[in-house]
PDB file of N, CA and C in Angstrom:
ATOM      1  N   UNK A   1      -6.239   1.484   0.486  1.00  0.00           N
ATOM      2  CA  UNK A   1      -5.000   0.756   0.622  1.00  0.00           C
ATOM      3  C   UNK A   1      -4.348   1.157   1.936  1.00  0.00           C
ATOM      4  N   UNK A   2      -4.323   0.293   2.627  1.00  0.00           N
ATOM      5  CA  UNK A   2      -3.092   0.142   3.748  1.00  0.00           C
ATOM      6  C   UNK A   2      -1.532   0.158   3.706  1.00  0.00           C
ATOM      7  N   UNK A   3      -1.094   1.726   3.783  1.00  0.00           N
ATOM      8  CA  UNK A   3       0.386   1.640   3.722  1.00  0.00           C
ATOM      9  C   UNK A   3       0.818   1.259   5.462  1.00  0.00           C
ATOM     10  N   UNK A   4       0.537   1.062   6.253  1.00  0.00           N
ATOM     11  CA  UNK A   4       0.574   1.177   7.786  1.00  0.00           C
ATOM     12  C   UNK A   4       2.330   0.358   7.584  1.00  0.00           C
ATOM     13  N   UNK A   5       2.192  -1.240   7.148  1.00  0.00           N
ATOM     14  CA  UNK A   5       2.811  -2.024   7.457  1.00  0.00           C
ATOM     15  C   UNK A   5       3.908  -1.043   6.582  1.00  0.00           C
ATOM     16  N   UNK A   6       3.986  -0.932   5.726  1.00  0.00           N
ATOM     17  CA  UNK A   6       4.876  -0.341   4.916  1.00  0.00           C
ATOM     18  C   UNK A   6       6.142   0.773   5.152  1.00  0.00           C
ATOM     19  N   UNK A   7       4.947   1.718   5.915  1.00  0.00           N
ATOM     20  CA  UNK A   7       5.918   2.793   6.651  1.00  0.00           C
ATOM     21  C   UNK A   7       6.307   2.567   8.119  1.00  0.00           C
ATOM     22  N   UNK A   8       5.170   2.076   8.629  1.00  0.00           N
ATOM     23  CA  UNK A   8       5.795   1.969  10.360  1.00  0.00           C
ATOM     24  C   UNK A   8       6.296   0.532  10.677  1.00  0.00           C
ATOM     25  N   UNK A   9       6.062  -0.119   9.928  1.00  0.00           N
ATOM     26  CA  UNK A   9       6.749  -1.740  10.486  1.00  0.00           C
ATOM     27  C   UNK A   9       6.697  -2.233  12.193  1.00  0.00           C
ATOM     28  N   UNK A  10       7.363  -2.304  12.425  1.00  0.00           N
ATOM     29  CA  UNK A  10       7.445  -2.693  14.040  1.00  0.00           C
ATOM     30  C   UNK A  10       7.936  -1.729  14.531  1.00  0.00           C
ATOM     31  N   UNK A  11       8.220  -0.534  13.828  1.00  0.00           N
ATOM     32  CA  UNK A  11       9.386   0.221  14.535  1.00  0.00           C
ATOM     33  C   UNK A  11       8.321   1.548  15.515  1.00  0.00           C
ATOM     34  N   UNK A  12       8.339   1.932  16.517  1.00  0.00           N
ATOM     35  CA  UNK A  12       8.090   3.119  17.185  1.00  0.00           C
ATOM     36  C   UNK A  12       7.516   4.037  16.343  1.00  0.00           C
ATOM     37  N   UNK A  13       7.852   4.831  15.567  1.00  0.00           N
ATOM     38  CA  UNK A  13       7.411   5.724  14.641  1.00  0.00           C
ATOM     39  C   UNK A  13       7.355   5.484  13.407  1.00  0.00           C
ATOM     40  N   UNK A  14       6.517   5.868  12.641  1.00  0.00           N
ATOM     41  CA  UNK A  14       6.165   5.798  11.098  1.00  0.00           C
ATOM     42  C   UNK A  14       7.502   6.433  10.000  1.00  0.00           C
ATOM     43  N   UNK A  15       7.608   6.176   9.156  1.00  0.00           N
ATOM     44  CA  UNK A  15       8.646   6.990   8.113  1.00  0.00           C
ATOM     45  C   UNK A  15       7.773   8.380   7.825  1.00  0.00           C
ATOM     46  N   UNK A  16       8.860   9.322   7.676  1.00  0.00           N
ATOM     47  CA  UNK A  16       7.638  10.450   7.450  1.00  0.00           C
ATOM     48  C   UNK A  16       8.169  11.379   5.841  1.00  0.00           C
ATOM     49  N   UNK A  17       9.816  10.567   5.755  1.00  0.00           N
ATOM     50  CA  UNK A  17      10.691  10.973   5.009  1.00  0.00           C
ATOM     51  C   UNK A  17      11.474   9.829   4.430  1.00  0.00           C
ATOM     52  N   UNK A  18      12.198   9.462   2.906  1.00  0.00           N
ATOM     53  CA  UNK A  18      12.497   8.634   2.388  1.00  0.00           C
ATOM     54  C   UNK A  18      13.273   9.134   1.331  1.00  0.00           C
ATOM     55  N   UNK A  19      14.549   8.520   1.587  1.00  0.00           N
ATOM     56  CA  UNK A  19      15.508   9.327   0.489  1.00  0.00           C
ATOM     57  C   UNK A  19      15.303  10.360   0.239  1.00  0.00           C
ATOM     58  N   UNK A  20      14.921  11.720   0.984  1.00  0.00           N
ATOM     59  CA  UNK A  20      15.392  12.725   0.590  1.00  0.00           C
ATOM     60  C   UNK A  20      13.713  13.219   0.268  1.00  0.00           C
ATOM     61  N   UNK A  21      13.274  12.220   0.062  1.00  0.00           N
ATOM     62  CA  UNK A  21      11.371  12.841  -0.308  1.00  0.00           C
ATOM     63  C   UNK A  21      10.733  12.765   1.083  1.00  0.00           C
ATOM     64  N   UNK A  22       9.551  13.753   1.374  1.00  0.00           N
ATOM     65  CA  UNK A  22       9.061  13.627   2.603  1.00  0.00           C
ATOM     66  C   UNK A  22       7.954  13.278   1.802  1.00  0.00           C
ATOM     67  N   UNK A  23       7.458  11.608   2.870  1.00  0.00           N
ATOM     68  CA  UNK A  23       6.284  11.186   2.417  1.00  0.00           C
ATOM     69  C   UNK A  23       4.755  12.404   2.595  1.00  0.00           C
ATOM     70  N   UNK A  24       4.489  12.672   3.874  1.00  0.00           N
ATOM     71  CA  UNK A  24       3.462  13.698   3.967  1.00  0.00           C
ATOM     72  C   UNK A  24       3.050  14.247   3.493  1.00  0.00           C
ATOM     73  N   UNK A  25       1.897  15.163   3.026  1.00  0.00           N
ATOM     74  CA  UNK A  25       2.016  17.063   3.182  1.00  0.00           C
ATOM     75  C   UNK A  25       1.645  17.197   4.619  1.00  0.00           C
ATOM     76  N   UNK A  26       0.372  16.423   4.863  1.00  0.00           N
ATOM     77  CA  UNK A  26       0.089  16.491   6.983  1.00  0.00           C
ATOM     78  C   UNK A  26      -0.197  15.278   7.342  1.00  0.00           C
ATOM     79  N   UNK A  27      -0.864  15.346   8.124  1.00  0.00           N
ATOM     80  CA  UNK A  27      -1.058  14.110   8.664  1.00  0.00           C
ATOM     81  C   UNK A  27      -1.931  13.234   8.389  1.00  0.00           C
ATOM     82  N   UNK A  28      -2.745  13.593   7.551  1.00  0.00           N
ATOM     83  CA  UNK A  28      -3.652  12.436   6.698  1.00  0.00           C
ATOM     84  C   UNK A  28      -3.481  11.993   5.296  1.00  0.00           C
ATOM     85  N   UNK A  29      -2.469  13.192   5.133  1.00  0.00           N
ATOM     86  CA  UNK A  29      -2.806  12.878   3.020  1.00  0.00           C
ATOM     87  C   UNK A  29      -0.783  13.365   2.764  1.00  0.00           C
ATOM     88  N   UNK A  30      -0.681  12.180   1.661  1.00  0.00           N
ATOM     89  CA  UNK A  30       0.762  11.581   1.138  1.00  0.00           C
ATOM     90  C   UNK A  30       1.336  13.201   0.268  1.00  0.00           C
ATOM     91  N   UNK A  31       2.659  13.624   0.434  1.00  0.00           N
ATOM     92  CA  UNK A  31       2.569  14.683  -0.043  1.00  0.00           C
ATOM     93  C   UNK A  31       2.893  14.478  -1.509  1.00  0.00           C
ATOM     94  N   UNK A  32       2.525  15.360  -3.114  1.00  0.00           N
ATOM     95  CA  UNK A  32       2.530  14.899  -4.080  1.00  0.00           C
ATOM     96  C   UNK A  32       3.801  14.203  -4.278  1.00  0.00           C
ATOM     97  N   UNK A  33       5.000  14.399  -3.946  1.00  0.00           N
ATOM     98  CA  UNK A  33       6.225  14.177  -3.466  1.00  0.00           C
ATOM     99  C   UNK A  33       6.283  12.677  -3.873  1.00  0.00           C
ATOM    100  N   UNK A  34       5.674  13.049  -2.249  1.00  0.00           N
ATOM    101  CA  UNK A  34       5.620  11.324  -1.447  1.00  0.00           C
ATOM    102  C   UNK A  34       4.970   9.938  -1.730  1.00  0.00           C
ATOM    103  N   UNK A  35       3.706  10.877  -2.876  1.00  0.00           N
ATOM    104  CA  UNK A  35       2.907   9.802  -3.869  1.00  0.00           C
ATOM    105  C   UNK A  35       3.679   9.118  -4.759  1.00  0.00           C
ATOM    106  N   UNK A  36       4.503  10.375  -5.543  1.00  0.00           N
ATOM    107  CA  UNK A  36       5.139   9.701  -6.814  1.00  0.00           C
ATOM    108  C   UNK A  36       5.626   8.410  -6.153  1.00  0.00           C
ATOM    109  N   UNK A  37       6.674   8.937  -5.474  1.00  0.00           N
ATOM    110  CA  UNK A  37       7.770   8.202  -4.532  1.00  0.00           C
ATOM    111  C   UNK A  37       7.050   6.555  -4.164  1.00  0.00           C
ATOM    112  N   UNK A  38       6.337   7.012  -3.224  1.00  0.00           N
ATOM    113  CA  UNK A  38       5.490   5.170  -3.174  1.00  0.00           C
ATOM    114  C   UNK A  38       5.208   4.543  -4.474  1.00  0.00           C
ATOM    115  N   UNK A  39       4.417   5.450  -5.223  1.00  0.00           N
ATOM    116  CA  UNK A  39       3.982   4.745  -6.333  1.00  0.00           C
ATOM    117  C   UNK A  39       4.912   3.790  -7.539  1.00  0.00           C
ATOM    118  N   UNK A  40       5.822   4.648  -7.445  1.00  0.00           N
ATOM    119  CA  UNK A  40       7.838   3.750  -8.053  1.00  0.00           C
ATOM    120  C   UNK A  40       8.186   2.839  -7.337  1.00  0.00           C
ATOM    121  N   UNK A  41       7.999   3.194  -5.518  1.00  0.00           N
ATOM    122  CA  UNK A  41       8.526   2.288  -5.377  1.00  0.00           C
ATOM    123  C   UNK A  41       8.115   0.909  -4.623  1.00  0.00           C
ATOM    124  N   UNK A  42       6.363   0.882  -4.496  1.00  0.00           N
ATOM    125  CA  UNK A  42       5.861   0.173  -4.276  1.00  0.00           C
ATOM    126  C   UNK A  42       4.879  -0.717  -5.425  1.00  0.00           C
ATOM    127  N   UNK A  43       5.548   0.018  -6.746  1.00  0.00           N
ATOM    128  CA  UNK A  43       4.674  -0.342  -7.939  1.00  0.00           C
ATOM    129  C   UNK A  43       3.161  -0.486  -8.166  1.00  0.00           C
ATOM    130  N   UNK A  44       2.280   0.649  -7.578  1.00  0.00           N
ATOM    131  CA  UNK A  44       1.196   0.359  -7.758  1.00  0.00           C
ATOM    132  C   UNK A  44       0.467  -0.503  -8.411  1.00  0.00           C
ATOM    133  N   UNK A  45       1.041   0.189  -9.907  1.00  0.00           N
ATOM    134  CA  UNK A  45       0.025  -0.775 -10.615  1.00  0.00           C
ATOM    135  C   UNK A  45      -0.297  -2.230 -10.796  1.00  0.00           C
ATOM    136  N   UNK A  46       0.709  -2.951 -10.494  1.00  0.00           N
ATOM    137  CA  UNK A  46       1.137  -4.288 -10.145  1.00  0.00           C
ATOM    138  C   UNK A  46       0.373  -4.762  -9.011  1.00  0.00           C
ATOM    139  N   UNK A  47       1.175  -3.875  -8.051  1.00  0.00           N
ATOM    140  CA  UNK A  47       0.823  -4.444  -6.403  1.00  0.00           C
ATOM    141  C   UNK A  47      -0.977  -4.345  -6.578  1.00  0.00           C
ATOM    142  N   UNK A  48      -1.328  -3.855  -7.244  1.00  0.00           N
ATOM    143  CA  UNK A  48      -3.234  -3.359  -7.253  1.00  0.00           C
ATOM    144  C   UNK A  48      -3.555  -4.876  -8.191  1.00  0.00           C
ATOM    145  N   UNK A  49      -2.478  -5.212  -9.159  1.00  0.00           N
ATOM    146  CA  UNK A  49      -3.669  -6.486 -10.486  1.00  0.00           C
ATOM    147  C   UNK A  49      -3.149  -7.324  -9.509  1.00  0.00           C
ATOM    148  N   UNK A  50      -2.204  -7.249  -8.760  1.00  0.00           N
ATOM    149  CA  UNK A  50      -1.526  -8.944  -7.603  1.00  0.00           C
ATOM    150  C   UNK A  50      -2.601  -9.378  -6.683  1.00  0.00           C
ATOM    151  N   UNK A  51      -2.741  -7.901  -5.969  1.00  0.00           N
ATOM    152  CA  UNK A  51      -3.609  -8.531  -4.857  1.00  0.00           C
ATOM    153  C   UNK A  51      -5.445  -8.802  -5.115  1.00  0.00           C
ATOM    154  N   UNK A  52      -5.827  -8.163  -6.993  1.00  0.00           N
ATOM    155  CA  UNK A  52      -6.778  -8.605  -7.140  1.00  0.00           C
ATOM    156  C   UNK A  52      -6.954  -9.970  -8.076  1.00  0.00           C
ATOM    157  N   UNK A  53      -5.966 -10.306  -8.172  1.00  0.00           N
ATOM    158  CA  UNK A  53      -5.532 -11.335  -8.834  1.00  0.00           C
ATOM    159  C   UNK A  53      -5.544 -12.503  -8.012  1.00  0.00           C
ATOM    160  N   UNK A  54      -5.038 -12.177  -6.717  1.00  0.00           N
ATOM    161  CA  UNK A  54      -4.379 -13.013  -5.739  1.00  0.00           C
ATOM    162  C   UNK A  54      -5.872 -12.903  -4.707  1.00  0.00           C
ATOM    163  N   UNK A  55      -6.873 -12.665  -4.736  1.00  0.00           N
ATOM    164  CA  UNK A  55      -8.063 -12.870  -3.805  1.00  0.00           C
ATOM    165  C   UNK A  55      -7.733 -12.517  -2.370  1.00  0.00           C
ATOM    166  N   UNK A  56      -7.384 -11.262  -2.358  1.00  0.00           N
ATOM    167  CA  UNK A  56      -7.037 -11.164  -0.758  1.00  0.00           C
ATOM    168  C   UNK A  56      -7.830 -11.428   0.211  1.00  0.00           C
ATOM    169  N   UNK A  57      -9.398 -11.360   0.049  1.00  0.00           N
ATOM    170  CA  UNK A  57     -10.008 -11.458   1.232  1.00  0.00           C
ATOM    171  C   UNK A  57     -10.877 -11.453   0.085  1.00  0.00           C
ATOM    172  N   UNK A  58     -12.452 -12.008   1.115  1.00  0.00           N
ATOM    173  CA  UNK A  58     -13.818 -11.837   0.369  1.00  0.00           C
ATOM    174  C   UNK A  58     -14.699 -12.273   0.980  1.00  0.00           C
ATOM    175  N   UNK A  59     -15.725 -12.439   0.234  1.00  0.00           N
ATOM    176  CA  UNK A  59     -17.047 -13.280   1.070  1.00  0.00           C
ATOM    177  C   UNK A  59     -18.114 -13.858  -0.097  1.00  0.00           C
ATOM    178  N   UNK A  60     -18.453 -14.601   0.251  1.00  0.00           N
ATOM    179  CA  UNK A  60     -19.029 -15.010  -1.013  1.00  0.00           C
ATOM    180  C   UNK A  60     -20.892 -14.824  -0.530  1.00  0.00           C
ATOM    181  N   UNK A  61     -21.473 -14.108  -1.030  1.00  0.00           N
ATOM    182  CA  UNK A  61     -22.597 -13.059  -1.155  1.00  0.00           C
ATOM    183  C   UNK A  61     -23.819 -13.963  -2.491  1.00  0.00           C
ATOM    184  N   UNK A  62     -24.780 -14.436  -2.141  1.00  0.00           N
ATOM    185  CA  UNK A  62     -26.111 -14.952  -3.397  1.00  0.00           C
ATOM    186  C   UNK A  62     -25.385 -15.871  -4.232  1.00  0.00           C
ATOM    187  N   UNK A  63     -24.101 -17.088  -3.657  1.00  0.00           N
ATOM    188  CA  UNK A  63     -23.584 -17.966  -4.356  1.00  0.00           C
ATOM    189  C   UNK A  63     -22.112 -17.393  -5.079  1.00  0.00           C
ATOM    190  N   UNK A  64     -21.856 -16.394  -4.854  1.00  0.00           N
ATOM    191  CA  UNK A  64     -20.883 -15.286  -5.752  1.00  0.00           C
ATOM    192  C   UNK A  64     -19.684 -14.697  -4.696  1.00  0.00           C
ATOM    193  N   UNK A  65     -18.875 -14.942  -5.125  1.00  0.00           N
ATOM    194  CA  UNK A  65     -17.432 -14.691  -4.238  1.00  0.00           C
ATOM    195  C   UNK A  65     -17.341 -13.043  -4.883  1.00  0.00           C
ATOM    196  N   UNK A  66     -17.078 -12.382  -3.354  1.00  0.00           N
ATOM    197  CA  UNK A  66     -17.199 -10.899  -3.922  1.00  0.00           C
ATOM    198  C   UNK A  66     -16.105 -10.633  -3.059  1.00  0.00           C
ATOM    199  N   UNK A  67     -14.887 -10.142  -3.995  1.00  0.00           N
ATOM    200  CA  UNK A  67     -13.115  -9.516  -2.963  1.00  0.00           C
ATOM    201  C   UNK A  67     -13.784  -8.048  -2.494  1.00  0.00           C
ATOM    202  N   UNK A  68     -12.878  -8.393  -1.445  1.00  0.00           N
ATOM    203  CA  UNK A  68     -13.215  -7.022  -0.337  1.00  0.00           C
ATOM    204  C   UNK A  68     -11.948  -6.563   0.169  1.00  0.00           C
ATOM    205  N   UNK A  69     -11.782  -6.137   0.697  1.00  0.00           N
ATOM    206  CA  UNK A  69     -10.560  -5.422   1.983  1.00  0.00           C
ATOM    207  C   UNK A  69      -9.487  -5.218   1.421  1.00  0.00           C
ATOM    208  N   UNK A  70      -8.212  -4.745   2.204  1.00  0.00           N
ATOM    209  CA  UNK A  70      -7.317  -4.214   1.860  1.00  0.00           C
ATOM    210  C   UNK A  70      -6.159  -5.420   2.136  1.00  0.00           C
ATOM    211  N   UNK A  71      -5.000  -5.505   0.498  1.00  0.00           N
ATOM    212  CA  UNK A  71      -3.978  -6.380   0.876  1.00  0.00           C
ATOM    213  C   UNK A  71      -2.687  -5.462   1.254  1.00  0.00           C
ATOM    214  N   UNK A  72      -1.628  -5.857   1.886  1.00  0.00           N
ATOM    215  CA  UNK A  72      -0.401  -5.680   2.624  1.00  0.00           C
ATOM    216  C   UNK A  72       0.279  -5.243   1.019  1.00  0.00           C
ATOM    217  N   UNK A  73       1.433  -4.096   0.919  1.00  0.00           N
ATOM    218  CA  UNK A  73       1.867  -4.150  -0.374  1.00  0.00           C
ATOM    219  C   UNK A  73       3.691  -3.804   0.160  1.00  0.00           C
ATOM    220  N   UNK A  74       4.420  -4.640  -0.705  1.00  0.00           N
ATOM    221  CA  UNK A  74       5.558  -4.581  -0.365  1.00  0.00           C
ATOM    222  C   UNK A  74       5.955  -4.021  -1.671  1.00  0.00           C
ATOM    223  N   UNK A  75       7.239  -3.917  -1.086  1.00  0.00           N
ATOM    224  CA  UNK A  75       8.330  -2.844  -2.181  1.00  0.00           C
ATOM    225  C   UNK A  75       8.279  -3.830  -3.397  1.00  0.00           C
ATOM    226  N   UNK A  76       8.379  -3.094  -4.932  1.00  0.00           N
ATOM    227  CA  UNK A  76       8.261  -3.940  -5.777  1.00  0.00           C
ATOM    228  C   UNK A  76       9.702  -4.818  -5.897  1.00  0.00           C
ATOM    229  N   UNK A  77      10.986  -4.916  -5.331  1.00  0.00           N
ATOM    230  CA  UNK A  77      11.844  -5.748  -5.090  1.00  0.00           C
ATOM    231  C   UNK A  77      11.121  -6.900  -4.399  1.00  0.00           C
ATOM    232  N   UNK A  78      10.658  -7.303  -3.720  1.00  0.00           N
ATOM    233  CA  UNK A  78      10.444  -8.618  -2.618  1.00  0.00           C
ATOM    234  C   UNK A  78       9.555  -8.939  -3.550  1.00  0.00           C
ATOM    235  N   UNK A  79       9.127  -8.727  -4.524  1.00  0.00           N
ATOM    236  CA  UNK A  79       8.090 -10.113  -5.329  1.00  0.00           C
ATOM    237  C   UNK A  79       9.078 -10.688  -5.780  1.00  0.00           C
TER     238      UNK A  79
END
């Protein structure tokens, strides 16, 4: 999953901190913190049955449409 759009938007630098939770622990991996935190407030479990629900991308492979890649996930407010 692609948080890119999520935290850095257009803006210069990425969020690294959010209400008071710091997303991080370093620079590759979300700190346990920062997991919960997305996971509330980007609603995983949802945003995961939407975008496989919703066919984000694919290719269709021996007659057979097979989903692939990663969809964009917004805050669970904007659905």
């Amino acid at each position: 999953m692609d948080f890119t759009h999520y935290l850095c938007g257009d803006r210069p630098a990425c969020t690294i901190e959010e209400n008071g939770t710091s997303i991080y622990q370093d620079t590759g991996h979300f700190s346990r913190a920062g997991s919960t935190y997305l996971g509330k407030k980007l609603d995983f479990y949802d945003a995961i049955e939407r975008a496989a629900g919703a066919h984000c991308s694919g290719a269709e492979v021996d007659g057979e449409r097979r989903e692939q890649g990663v969809c964009a996930l917004t805050p669970a407010s904007a659905s």
